[in-house]
C-alpha atoms as a PDB file:
ATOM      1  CA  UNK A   1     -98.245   2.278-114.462  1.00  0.00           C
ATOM      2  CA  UNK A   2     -98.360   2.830-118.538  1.00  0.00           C
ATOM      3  CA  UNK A   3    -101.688   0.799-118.765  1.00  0.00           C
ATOM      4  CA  UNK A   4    -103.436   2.552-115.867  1.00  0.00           C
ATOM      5  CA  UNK A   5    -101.827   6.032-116.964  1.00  0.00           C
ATOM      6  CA  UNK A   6    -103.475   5.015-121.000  1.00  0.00           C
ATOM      7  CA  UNK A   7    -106.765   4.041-119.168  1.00  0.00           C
ATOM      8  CA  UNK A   8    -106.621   7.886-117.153  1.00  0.00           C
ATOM      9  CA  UNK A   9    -105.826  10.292-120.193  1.00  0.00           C
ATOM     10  CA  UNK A  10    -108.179   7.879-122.637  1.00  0.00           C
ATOM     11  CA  UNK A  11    -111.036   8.291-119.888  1.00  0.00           C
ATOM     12  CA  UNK A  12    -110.627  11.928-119.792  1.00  0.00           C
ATOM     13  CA  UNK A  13    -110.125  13.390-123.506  1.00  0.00           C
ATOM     14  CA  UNK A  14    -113.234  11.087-124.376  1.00  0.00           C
ATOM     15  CA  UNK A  15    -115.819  13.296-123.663  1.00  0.00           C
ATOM     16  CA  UNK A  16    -114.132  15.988-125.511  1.00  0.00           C
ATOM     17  CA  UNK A  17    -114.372  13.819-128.988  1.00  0.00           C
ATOM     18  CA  UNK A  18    -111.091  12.953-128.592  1.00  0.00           C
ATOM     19  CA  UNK A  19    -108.936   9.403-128.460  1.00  0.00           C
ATOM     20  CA  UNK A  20    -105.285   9.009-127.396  1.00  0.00           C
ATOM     21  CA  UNK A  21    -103.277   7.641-130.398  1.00  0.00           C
ATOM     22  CA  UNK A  22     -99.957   7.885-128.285  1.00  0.00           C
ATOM     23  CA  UNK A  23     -98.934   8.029-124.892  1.00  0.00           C
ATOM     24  CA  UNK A  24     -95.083   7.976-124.238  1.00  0.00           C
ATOM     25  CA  UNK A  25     -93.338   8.930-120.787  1.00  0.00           C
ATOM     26  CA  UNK A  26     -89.875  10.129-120.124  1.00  0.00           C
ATOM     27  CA  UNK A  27     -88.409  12.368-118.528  1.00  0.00           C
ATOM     28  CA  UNK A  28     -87.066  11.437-114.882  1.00  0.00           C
ATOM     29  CA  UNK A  29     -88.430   9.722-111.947  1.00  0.00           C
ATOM     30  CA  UNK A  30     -88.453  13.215-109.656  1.00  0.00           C
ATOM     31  CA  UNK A  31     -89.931  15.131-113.383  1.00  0.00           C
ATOM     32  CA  UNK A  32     -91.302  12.678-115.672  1.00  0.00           C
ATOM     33  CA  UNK A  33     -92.637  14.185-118.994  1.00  0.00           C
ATOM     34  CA  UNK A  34     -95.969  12.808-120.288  1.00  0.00           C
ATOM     35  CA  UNK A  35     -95.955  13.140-124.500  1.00  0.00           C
ATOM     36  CA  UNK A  36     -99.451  13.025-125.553  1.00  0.00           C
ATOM     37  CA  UNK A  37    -100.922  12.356-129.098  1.00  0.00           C
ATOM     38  CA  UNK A  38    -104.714  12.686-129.325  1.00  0.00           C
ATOM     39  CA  UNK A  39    -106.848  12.334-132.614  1.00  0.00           C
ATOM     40  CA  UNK A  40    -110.373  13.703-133.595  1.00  0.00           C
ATOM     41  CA  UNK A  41    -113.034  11.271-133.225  1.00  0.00           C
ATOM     42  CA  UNK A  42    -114.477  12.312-136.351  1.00  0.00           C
ATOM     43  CA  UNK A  43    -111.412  12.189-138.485  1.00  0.00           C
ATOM     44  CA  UNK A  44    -111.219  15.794-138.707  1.00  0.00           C
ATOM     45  CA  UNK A  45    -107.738  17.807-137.746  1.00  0.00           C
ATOM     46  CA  UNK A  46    -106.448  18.619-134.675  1.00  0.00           C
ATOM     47  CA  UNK A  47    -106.624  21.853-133.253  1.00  0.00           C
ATOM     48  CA  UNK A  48    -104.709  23.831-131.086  1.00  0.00           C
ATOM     49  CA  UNK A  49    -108.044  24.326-128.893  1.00  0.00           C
ATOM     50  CA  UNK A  50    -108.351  20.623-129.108  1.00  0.00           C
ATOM     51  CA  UNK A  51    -105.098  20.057-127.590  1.00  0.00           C
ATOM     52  CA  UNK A  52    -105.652  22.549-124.749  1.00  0.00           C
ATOM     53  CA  UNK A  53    -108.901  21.412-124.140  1.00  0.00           C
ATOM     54  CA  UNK A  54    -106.996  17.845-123.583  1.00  0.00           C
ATOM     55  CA  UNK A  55    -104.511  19.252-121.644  1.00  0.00           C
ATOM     56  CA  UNK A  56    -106.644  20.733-119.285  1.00  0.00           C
ATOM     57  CA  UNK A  57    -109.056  17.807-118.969  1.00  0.00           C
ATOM     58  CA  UNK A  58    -105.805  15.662-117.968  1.00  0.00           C
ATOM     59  CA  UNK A  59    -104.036  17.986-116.012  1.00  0.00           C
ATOM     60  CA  UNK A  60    -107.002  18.301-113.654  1.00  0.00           C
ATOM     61  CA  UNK A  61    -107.251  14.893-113.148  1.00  0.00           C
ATOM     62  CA  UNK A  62    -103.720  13.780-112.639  1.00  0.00           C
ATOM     63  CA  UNK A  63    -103.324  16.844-109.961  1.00  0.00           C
ATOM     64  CA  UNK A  64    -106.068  15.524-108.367  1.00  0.00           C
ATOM     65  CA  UNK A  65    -104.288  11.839-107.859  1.00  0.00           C
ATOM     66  CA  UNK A  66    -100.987  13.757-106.923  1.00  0.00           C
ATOM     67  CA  UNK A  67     -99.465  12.508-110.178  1.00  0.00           C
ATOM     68  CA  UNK A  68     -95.811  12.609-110.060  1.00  0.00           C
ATOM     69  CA  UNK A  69     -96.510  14.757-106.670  1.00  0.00           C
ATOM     70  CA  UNK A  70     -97.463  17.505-109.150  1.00  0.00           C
ATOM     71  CA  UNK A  71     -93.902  17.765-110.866  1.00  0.00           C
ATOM     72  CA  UNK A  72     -94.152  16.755-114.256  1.00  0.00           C
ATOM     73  CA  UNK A  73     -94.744  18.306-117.410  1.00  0.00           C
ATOM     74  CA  UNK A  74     -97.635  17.786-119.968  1.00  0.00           C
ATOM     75  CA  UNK A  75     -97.550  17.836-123.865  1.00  0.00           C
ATOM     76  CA  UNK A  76    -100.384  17.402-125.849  1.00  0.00           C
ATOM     77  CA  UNK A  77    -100.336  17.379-130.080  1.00  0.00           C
ATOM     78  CA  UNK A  78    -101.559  15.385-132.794  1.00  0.00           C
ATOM     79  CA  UNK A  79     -99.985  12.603-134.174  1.00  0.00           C
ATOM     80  CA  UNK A  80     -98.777  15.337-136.908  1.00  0.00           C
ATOM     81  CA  UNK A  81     -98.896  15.604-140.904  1.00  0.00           C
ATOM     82  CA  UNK A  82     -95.685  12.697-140.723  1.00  0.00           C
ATOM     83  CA  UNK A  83     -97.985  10.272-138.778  1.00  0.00           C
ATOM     84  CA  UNK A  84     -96.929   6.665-138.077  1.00  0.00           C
ATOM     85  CA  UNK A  85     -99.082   3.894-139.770  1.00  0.00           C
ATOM     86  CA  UNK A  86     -99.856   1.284-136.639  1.00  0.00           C
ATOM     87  CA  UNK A  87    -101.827  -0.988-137.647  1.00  0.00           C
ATOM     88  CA  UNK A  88    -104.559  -1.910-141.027  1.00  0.00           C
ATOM     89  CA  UNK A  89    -107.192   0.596-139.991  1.00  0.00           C
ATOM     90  CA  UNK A  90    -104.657   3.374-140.139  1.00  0.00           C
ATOM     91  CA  UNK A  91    -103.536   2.010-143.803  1.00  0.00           C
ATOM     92  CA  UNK A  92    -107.200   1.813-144.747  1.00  0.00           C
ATOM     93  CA  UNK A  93    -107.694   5.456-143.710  1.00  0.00           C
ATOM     94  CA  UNK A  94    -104.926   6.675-146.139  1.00  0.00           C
ATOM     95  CA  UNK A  95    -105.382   5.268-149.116  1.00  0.00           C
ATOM     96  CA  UNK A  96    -104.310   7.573-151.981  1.00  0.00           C
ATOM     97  CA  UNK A  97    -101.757   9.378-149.388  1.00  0.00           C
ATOM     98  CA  UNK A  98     -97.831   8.985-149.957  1.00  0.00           C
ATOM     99  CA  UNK A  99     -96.110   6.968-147.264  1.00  0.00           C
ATOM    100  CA  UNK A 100     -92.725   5.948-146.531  1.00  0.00           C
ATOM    101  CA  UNK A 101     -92.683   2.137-145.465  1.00  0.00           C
ATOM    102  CA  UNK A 102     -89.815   0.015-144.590  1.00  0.00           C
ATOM    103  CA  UNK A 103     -91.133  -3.654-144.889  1.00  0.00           C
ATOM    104  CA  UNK A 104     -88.635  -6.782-145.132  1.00  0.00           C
ATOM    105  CA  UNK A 105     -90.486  -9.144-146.644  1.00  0.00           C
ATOM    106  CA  UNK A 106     -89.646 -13.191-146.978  1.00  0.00           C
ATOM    107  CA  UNK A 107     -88.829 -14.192-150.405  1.00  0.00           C
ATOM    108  CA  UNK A 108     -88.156 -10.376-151.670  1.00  0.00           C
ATOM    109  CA  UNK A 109     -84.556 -10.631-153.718  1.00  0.00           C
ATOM    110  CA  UNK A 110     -84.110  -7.161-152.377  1.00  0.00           C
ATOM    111  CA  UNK A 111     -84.731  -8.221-148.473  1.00  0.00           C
ATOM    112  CA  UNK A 112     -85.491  -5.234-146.108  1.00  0.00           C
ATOM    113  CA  UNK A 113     -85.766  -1.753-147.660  1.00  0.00           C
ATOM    114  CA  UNK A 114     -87.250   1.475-147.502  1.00  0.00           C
ATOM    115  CA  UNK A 115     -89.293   3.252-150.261  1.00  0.00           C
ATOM    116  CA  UNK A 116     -91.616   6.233-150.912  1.00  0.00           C
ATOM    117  CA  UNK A 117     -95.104   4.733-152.338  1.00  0.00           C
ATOM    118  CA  UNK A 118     -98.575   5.453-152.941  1.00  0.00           C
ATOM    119  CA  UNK A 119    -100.801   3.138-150.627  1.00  0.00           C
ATOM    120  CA  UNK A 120    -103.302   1.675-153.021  1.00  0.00           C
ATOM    121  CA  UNK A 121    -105.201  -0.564-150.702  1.00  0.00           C
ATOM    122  CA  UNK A 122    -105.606  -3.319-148.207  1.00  0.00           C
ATOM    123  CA  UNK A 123    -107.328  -6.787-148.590  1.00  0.00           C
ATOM    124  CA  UNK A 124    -107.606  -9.155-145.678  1.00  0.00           C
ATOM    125  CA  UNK A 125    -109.205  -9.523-142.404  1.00  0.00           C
ATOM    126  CA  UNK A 126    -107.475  -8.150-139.054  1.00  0.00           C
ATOM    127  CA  UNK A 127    -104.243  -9.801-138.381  1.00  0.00           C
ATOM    128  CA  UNK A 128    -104.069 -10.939-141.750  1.00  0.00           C
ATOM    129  CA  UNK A 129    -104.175  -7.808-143.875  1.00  0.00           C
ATOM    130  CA  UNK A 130    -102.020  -7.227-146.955  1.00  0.00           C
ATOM    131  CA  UNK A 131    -101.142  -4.046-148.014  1.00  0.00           C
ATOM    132  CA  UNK A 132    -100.493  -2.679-151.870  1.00  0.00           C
ATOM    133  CA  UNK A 133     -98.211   0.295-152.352  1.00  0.00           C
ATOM    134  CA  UNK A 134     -97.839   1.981-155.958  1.00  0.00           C
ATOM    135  CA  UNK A 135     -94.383   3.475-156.835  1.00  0.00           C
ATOM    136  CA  UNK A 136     -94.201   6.605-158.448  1.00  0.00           C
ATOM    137  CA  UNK A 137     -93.853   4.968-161.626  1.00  0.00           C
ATOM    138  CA  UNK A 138     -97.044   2.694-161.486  1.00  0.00           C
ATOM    139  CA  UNK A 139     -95.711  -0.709-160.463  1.00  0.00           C
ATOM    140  CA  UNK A 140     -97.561  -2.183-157.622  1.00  0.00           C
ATOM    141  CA  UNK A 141     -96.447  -4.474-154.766  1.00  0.00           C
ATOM    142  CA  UNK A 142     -98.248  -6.751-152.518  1.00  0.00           C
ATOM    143  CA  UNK A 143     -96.910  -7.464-148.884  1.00  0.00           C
ATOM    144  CA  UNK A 144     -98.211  -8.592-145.384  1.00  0.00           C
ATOM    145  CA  UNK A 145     -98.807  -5.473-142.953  1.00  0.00           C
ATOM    146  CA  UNK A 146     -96.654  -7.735-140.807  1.00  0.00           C
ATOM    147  CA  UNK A 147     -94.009  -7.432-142.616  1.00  0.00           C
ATOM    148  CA  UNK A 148     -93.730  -3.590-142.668  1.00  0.00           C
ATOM    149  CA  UNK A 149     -91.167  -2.551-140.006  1.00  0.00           C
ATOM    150  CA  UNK A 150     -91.905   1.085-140.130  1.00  0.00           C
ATOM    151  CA  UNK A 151     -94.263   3.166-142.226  1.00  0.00           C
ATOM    152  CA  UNK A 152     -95.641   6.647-142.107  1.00  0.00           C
ATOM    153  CA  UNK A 153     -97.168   9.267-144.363  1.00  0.00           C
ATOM    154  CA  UNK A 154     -94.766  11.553-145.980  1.00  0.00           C
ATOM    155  CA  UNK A 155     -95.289  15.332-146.590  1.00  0.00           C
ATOM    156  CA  UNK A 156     -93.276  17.279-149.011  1.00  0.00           C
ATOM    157  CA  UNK A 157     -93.602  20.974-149.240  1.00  0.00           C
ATOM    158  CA  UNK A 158     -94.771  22.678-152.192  1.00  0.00           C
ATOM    159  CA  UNK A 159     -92.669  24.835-153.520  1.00  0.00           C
END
């Protein structure tokens, strides 16, 4: 059902300039709740208009395939200002931004850990990428993207 339900809401926030980054269901069988995340074709930030525009476009469609037999509930956002990093084209996209990235990588004396880092770049083809992260105090590190467990931009709030 997840693949053909992707397929649906991709289909239908296309024409608005829009691609799904996320799709996650919950909720329960009798009310399941359909989590969203759409980004900008063109890069650009997510609007409010953009997500009701989305929400609209997919609402119409699953009512008319009796989706859920019309009991579930919608939410559409962006992938937000804390955004996961999937995959070497997201990495690529944010270089210069602040991420926080836990990687365990083979051979590293400190094994699996967590840190706050500048990404500096990635070399490599697909599937082979490796990224390089700057600490705050200017040493580098070099690491496969498969060895990063979890990474995604940080924000910190001006004060």
């Amino acid at each position: 059902m997840n693949e053909a339900l992707e397929t649906l809401v991709a289909t239908e926030i296309k024409p608005l300039g829009l691609e799904l980054f996320e799709l996650k269901v919950g909720g329960s069988k009798g009310r399941p709740v359909l989590d969203v995340r759409v980004e900008r074709e063109d890069r650009e930030k997510v609007t409010v208009d953009n997500c009701a525009a989305a929400s609209r476009a997919i609402e119409t469609k699953l009512d008319a395939e009796e989706f859920g037999n019309r009991n579930y509930v919608l939410e559409v956002s962006s992938p937000g200002i804390e955004r996961p990093l999937r995959n070497g084209k997201d990495w690529r996209r944010f270089v210069g931004r602040t991420a926080v990235v836990t990687a365990n990588v083979p051979g590293d004396p400190a094994g699996r850990r967590t840190d706050e880092v500048e990404i500096a770049g990635v070399e490599g083809d697909a599937g082979q990428e490796i990224v390089i992260v700057r600490k705050q105090r200017g040493d580098e590190r070099r690491f496969p993207l498969a060895a990063v467990e979890k990474a995604r931009l940080a924000f910190h709030w001006k004060r």
